[in-house]
Protein backbone atom coordinates (compact mmCIF):
# COMPACT_ATOMS: atom_id res chain seq x y z
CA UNK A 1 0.00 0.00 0.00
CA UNK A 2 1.44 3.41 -1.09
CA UNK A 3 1.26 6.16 1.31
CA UNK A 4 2.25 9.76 0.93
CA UNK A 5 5.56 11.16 1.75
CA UNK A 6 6.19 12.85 4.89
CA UNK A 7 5.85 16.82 4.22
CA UNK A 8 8.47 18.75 5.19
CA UNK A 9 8.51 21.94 6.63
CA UNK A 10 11.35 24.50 7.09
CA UNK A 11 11.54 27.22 9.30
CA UNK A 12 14.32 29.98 9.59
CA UNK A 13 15.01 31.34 12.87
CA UNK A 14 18.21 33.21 13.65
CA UNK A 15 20.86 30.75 12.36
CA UNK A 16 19.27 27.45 13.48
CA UNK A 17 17.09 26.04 10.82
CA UNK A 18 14.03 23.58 12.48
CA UNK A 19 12.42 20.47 11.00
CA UNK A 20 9.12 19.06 11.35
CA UNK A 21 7.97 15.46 9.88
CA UNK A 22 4.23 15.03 9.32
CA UNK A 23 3.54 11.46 8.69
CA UNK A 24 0.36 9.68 7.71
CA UNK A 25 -0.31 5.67 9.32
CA UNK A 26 -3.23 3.96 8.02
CA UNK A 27 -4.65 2.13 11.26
CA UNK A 28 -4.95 -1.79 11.20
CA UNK A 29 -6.06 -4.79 13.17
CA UNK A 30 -9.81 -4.27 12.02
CA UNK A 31 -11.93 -7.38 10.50
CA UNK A 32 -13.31 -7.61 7.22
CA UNK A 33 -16.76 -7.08 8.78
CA UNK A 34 -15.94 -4.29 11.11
CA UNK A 35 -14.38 -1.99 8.67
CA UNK A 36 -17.72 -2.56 6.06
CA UNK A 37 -20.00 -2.23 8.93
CA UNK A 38 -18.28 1.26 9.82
CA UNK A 39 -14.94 1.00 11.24
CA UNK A 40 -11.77 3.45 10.70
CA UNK A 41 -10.41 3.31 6.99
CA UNK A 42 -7.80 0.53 6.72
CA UNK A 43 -6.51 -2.68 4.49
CA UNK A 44 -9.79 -3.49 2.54
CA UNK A 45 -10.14 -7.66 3.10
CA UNK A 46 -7.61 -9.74 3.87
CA UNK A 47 -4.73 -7.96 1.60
CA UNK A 48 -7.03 -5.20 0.83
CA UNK A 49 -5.31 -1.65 -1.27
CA UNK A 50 -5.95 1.08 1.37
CA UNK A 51 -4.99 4.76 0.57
CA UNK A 52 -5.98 7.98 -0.52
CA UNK A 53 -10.14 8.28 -1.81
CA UNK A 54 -11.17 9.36 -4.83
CA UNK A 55 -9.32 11.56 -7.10
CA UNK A 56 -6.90 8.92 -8.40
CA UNK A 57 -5.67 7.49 -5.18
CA UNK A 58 -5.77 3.64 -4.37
CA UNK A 59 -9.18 2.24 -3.45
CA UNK A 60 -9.63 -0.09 -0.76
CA UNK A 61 -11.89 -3.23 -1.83
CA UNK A 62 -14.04 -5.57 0.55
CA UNK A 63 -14.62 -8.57 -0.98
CA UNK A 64 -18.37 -9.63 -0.89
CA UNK A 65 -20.71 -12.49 -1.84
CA UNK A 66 -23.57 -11.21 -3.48
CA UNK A 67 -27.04 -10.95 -2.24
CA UNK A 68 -30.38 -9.36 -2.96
CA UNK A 69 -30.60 -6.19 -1.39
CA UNK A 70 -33.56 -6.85 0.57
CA UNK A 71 -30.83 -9.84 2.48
CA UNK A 72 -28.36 -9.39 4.63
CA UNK A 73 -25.23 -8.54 3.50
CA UNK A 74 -22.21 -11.55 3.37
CA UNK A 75 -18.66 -10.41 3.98
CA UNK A 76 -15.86 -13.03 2.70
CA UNK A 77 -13.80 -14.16 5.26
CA UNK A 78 -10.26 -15.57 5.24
CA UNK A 79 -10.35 -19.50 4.88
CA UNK A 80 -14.31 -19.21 5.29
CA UNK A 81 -17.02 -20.62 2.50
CA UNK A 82 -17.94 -19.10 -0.25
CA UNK A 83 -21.35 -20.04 -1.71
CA UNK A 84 -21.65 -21.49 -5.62
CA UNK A 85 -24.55 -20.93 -7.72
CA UNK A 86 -26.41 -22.91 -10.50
CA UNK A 87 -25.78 -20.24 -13.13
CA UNK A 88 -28.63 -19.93 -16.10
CA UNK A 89 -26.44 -21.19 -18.72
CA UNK A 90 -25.15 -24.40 -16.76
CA UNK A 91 -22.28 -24.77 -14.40
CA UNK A 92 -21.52 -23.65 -11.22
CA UNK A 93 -20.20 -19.75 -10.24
CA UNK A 94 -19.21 -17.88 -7.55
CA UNK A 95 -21.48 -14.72 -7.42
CA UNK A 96 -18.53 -12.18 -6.10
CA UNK A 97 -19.72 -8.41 -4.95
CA UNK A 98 -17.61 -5.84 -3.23
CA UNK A 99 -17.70 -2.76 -1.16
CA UNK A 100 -15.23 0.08 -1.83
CA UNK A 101 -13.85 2.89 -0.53
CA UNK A 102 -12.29 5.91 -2.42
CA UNK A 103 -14.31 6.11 -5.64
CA UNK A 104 -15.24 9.36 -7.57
CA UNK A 105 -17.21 7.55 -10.54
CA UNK A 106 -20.13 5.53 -10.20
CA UNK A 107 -19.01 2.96 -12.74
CA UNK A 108 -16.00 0.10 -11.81
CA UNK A 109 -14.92 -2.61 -14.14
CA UNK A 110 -15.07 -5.11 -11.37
CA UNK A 111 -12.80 -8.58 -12.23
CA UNK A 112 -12.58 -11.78 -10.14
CA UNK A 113 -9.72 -14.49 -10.46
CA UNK A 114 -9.59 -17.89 -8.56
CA UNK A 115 -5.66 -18.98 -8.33
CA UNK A 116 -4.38 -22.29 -6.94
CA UNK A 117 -3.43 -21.08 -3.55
CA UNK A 118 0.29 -22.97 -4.07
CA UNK A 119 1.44 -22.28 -7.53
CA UNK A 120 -0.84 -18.52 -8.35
CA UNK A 121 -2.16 -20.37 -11.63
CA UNK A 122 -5.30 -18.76 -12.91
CA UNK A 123 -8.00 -21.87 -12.69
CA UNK A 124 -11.07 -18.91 -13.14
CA UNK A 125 -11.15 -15.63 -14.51
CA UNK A 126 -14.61 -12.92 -15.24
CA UNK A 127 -14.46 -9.33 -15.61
CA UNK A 128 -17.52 -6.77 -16.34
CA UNK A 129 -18.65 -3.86 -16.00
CA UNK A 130 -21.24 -2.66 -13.27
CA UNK A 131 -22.46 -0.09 -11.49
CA UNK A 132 -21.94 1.31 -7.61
CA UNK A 133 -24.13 3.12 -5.44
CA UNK A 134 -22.65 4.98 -2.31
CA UNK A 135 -23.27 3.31 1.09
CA UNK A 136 -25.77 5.40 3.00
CA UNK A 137 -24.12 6.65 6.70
CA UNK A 138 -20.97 5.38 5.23
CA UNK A 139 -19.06 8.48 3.72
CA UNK A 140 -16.57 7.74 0.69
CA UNK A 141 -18.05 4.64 0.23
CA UNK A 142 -19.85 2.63 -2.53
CA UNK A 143 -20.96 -0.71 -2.80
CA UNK A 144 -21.62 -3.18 -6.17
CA UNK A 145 -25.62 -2.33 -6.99
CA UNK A 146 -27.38 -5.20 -5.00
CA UNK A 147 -30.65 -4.88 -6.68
CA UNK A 148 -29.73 -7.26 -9.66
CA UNK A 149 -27.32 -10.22 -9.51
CA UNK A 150 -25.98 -8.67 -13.22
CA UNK A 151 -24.39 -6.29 -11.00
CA UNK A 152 -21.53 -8.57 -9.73
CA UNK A 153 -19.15 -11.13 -11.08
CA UNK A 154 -20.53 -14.42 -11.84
CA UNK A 155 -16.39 -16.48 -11.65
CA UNK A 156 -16.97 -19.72 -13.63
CA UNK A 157 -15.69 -22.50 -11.19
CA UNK A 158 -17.59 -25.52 -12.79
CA UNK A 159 -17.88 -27.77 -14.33
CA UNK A 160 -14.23 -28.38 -13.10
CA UNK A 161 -11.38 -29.85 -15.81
CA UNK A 162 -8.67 -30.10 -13.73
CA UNK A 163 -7.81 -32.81 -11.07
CA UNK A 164 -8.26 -30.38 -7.87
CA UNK A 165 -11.67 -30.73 -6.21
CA UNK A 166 -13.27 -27.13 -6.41
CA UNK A 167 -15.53 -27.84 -3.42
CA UNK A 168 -13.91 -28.21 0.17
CA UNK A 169 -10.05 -27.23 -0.96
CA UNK A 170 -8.94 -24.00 -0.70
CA UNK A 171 -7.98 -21.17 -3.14
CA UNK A 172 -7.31 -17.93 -3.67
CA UNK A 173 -10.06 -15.16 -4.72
CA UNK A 174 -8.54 -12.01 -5.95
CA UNK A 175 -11.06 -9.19 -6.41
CA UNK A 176 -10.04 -6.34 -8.30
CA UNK A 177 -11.69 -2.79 -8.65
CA UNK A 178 -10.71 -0.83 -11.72
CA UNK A 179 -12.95 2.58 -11.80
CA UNK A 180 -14.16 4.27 -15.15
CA UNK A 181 -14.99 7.72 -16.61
CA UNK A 182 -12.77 9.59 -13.35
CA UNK A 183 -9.30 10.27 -12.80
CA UNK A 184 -7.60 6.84 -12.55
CA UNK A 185 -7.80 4.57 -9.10
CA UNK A 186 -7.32 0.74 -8.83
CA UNK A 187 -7.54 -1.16 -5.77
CA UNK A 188 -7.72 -5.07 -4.76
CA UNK A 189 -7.96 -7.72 -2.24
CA UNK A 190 -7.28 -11.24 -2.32
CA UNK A 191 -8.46 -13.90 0.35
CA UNK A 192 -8.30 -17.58 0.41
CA UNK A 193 -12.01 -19.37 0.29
CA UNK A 194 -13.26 -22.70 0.18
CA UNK A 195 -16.43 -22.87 -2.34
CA UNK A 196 -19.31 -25.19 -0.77
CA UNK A 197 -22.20 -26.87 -2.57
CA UNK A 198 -25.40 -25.53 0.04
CA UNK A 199 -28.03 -25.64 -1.92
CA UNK A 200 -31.28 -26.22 0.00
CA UNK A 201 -32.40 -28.55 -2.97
CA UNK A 202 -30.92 -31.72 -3.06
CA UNK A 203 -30.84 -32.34 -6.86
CA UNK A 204 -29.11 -29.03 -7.36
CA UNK A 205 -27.00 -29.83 -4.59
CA UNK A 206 -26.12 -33.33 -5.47
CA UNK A 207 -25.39 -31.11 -9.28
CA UNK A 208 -23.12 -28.68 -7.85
CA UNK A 209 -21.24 -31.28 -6.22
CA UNK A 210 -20.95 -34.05 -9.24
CA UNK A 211 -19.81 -30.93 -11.53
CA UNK A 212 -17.34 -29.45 -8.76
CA UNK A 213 -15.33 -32.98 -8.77
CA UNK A 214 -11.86 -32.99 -10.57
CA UNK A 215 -11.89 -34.71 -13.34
CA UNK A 216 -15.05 -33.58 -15.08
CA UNK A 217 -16.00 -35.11 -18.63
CA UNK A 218 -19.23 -34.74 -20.93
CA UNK A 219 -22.25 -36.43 -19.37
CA UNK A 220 -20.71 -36.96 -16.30
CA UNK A 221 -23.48 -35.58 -14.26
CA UNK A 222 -25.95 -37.14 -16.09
CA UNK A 223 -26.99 -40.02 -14.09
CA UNK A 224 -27.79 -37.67 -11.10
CA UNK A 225 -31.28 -39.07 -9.12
């Protein structure tokens, strides 16, 4: 996390010259929760960009799993689950919202990688474009819109090609916050999750689960119930 050089101030008096050191500390040791839910500004998520808002500074992300807004909100937590979907297509995703702090635009392209959590490859990748609306009582924040799940990034996990179970093992979500039409600010947090099949439906459950295996060929999944 950048932060801004201490100012320096020099002041003649007589023959003895003075200095003074101004320096700015971001403040730490907050959860993920406390700092959405109000707390002092300081690393967004687990390795959250903290820094100057708006105006080009760094943002500070919180990574989020999207819900309606009429639900409660669900902050990602480090080594905690993270929910997959049944998305319309087919598959399985990971619906991934965020809160943010610094922004001067209303508009973010908003991506979301999963990485092995040993070797950094890239197993899942989505990026789009959404909208933000500022969190009410919450100055210099925004938050992904919540009142359509188009607003958030819908990471393709399954059906899963490669020998690592997706469900149960644990990876890395990066969530990254680029913001558009303003002077230029990134900002991005990564966290490690472990996706979970919890559907209350046991067909889509049993689904999510036969499609999350390594391994995964054509038809596999047919023969479920």
């Amino acid at each position: 996390m950048r932060r801004p050089s201490p100012s320096l101030r020099w002041v003649g008096l007589s023959s003895w010259l003075a200095a003074a050191c101004l320096s700015l500390v971001a403040c730490g040791g907050e959860s993920v929760a406390e700092q959405a839910a109000g707390g002092a500004a300081g690393n967004g998520g687990a390795a959250g960009n903290g820094g100057a808002a708006g105006s080009g500074g760094a943002l500070e992300v919180v990574p989020m799993l999207y819900t309606y807004e009429q639900e409660p909100r669900v902050f990602l937590e480090e080594d905690g689950p993270i929910a997959l979907r049944r998305a319309p297509q087919g598959g399985q995703v990971l619906m991934v919202a965020a809160q943010i702090r610094g922004l001067d635009s209303d508009t973010i392209d908003l991506r979301a990688r999963l990485r092995h959590p040993e070797t950094g490859a890239i197993i899942a990748e989505e990026t789009r474009t959404v909208v933000t609306q500022p969190m009410p009582g919450k100055a210099g924040w925004s938050e992904t819109d919540r009142r359509t799940e188009s607003q958030s990034s819908h990471l393709p996990a399954c059906p899963n090609y490669d020998a690592r179970d997706i469900v149960g093992q644990p990876y890395l979500l990066e969530v990254s916050v680029t913001e558009l039409y303003a002077d230029y600010s990134e900002g991005s947090a990564t966290l490690t999750i472990v996706p979970a099949c919890d559907q209350l439906d046991e067909y889509e459950r049993e689904l999510c689960k036969c499609e999350c295996e390594g391994g995964y060929t054509l038809g596999k999944c047919g023969g479920v119930f």
